[in-house]
C-alpha atoms as a PDB file:
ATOM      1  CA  UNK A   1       6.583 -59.521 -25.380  1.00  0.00           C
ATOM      2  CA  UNK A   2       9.953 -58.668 -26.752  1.00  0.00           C
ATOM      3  CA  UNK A   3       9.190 -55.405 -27.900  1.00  0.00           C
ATOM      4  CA  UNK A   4       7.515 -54.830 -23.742  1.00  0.00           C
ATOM      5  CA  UNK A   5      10.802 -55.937 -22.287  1.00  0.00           C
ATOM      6  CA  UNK A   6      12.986 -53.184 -24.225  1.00  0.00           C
ATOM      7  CA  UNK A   7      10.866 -50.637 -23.766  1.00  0.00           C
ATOM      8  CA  UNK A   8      10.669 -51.136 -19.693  1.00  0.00           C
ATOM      9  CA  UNK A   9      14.597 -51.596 -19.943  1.00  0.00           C
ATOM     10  CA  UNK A  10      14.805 -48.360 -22.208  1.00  0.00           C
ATOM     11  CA  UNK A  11      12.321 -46.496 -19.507  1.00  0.00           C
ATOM     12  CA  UNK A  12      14.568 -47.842 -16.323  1.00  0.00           C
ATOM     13  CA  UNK A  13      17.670 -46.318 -18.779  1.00  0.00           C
ATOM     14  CA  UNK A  14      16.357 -43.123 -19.240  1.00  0.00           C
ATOM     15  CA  UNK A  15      14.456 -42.082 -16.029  1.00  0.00           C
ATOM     16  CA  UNK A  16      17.410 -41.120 -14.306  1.00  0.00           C
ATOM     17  CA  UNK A  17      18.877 -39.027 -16.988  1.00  0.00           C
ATOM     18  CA  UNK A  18      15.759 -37.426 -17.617  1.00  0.00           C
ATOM     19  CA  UNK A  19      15.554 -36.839 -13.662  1.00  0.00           C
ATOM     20  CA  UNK A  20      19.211 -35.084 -14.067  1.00  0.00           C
ATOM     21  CA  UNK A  21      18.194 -32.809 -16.712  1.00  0.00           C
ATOM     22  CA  UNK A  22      14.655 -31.657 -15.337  1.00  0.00           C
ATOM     23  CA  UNK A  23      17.002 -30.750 -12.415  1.00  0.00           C
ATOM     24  CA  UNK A  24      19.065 -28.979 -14.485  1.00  0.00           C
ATOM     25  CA  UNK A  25      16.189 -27.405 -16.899  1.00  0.00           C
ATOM     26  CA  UNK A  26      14.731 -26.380 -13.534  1.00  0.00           C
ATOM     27  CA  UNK A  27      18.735 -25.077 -11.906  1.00  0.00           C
ATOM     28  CA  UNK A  28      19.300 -22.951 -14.892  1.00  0.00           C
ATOM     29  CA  UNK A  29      15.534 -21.567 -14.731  1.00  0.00           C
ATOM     30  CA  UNK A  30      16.254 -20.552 -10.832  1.00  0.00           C
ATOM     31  CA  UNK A  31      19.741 -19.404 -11.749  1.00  0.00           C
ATOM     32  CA  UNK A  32      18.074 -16.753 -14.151  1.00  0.00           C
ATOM     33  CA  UNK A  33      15.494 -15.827 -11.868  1.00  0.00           C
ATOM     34  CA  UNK A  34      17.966 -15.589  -8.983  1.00  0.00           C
ATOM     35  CA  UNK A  35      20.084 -13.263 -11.125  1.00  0.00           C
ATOM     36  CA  UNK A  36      17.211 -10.944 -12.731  1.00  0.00           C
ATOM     37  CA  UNK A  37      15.777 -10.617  -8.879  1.00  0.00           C
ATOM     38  CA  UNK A  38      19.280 -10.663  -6.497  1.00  0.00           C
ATOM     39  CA  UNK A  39      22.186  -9.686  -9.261  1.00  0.00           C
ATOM     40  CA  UNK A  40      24.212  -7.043  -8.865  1.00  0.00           C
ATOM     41  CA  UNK A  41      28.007  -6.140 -10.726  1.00  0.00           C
ATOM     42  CA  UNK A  42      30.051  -5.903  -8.650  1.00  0.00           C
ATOM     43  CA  UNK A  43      33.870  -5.378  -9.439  1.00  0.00           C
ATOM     44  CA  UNK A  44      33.163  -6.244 -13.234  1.00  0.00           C
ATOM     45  CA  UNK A  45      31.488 -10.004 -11.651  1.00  0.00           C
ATOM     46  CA  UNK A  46      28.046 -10.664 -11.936  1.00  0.00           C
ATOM     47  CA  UNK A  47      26.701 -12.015  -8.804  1.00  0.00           C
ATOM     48  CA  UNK A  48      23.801 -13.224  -7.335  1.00  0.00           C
ATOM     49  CA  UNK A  49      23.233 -11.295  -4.001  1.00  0.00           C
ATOM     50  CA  UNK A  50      21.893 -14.226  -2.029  1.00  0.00           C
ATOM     51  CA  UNK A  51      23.330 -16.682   0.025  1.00  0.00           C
ATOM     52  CA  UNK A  52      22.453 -20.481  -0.388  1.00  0.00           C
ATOM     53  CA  UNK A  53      23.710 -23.461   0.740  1.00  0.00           C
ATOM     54  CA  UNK A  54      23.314 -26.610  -1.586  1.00  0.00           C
ATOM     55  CA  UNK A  55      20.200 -27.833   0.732  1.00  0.00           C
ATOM     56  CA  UNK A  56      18.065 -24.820   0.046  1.00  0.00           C
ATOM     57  CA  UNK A  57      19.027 -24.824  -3.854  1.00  0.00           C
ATOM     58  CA  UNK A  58      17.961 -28.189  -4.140  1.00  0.00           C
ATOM     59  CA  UNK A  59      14.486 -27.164  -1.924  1.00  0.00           C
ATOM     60  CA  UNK A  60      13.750 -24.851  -4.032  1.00  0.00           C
ATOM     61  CA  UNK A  61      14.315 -26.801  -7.391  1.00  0.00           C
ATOM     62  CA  UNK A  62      12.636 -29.318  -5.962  1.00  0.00           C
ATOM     63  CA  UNK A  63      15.363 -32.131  -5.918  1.00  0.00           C
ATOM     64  CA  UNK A  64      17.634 -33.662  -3.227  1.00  0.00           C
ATOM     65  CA  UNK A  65      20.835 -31.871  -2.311  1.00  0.00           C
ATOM     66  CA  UNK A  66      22.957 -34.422  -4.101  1.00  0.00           C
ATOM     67  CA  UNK A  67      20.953 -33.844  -7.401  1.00  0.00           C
ATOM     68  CA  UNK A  68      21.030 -29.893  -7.030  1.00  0.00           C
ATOM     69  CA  UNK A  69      25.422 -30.494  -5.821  1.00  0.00           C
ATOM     70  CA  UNK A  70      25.597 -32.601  -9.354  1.00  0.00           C
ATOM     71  CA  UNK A  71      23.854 -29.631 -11.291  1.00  0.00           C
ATOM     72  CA  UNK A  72      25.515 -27.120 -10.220  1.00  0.00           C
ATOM     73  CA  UNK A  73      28.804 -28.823  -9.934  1.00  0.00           C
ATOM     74  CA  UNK A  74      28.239 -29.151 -13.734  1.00  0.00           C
ATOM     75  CA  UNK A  75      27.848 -25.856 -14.555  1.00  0.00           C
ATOM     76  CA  UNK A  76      30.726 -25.011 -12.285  1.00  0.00           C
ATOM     77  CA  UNK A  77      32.529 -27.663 -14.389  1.00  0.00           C
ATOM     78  CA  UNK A  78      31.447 -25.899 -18.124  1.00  0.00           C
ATOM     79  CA  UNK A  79      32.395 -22.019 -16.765  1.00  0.00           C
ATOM     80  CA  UNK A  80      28.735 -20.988 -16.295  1.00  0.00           C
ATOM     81  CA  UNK A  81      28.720 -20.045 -12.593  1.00  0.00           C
ATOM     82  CA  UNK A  82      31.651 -20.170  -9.536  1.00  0.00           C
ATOM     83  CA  UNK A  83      30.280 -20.776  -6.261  1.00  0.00           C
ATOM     84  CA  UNK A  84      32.495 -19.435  -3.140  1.00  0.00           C
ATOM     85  CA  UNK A  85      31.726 -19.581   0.090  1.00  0.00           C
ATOM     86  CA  UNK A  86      28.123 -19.762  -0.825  1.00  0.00           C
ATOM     87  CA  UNK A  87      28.241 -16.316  -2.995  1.00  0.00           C
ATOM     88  CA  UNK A  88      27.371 -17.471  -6.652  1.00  0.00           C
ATOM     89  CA  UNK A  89      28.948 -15.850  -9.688  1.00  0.00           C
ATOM     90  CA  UNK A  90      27.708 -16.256 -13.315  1.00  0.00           C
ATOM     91  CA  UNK A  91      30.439 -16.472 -15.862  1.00  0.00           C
ATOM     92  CA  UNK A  92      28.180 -16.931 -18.822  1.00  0.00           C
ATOM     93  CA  UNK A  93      24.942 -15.066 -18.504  1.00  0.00           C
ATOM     94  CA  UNK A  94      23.777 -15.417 -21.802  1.00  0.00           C
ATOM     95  CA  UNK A  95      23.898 -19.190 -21.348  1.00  0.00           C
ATOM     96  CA  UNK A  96      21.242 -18.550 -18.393  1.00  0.00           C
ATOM     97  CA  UNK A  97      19.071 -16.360 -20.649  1.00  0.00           C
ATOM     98  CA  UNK A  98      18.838 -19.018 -23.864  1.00  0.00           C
END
């Protein structure tokens, strides 16, 4: 019975973190695909040549808008992307294409 109880407490531990990195397994898969489709150089910056908003990231990861503004405030966070006024920039493109 014990052993039941810790692993449903376990399960309601990890769900959410697992939630938050499928969401960002699944950002940083969109990111790359983004950039290989829509990037361009442009003044020595890589950039993704499509505007989004934070709504239609998370639609098209699949996640709320909250979840997709935690990912990607994350990687804003470690110097993998910038995101200005809705134009994306990727500061570490090899960490996209691991």
């Amino acid at each position: 019975m014990l052993l039941q109880m810790d692993r449903l407490f376990l399960s309601n531990r990890l769900l959410p973190e697992m939630k938050f990195h499928a969401a960002r397994a699944r950002a940083i898969f969109t990111l790359r695909r983004l950039y290989q489709i829509f990037g361009i150089e442009e003044q020595g910056e890589m950039r993704i040549n499509l505007r989004l908003t934070h709504q239609q990231f998370a639609d098209i990861i699949g996640t709320l808008r909250e979840t997709a503004t935690l990912v990607l405030k994350d990687l804003q966070e470690q110097k993998i992307i910038e995101i200005q006024h809705q134009q994306l920039t990727v500061l570490d493109l090899s960490y996209l294409l691991e």
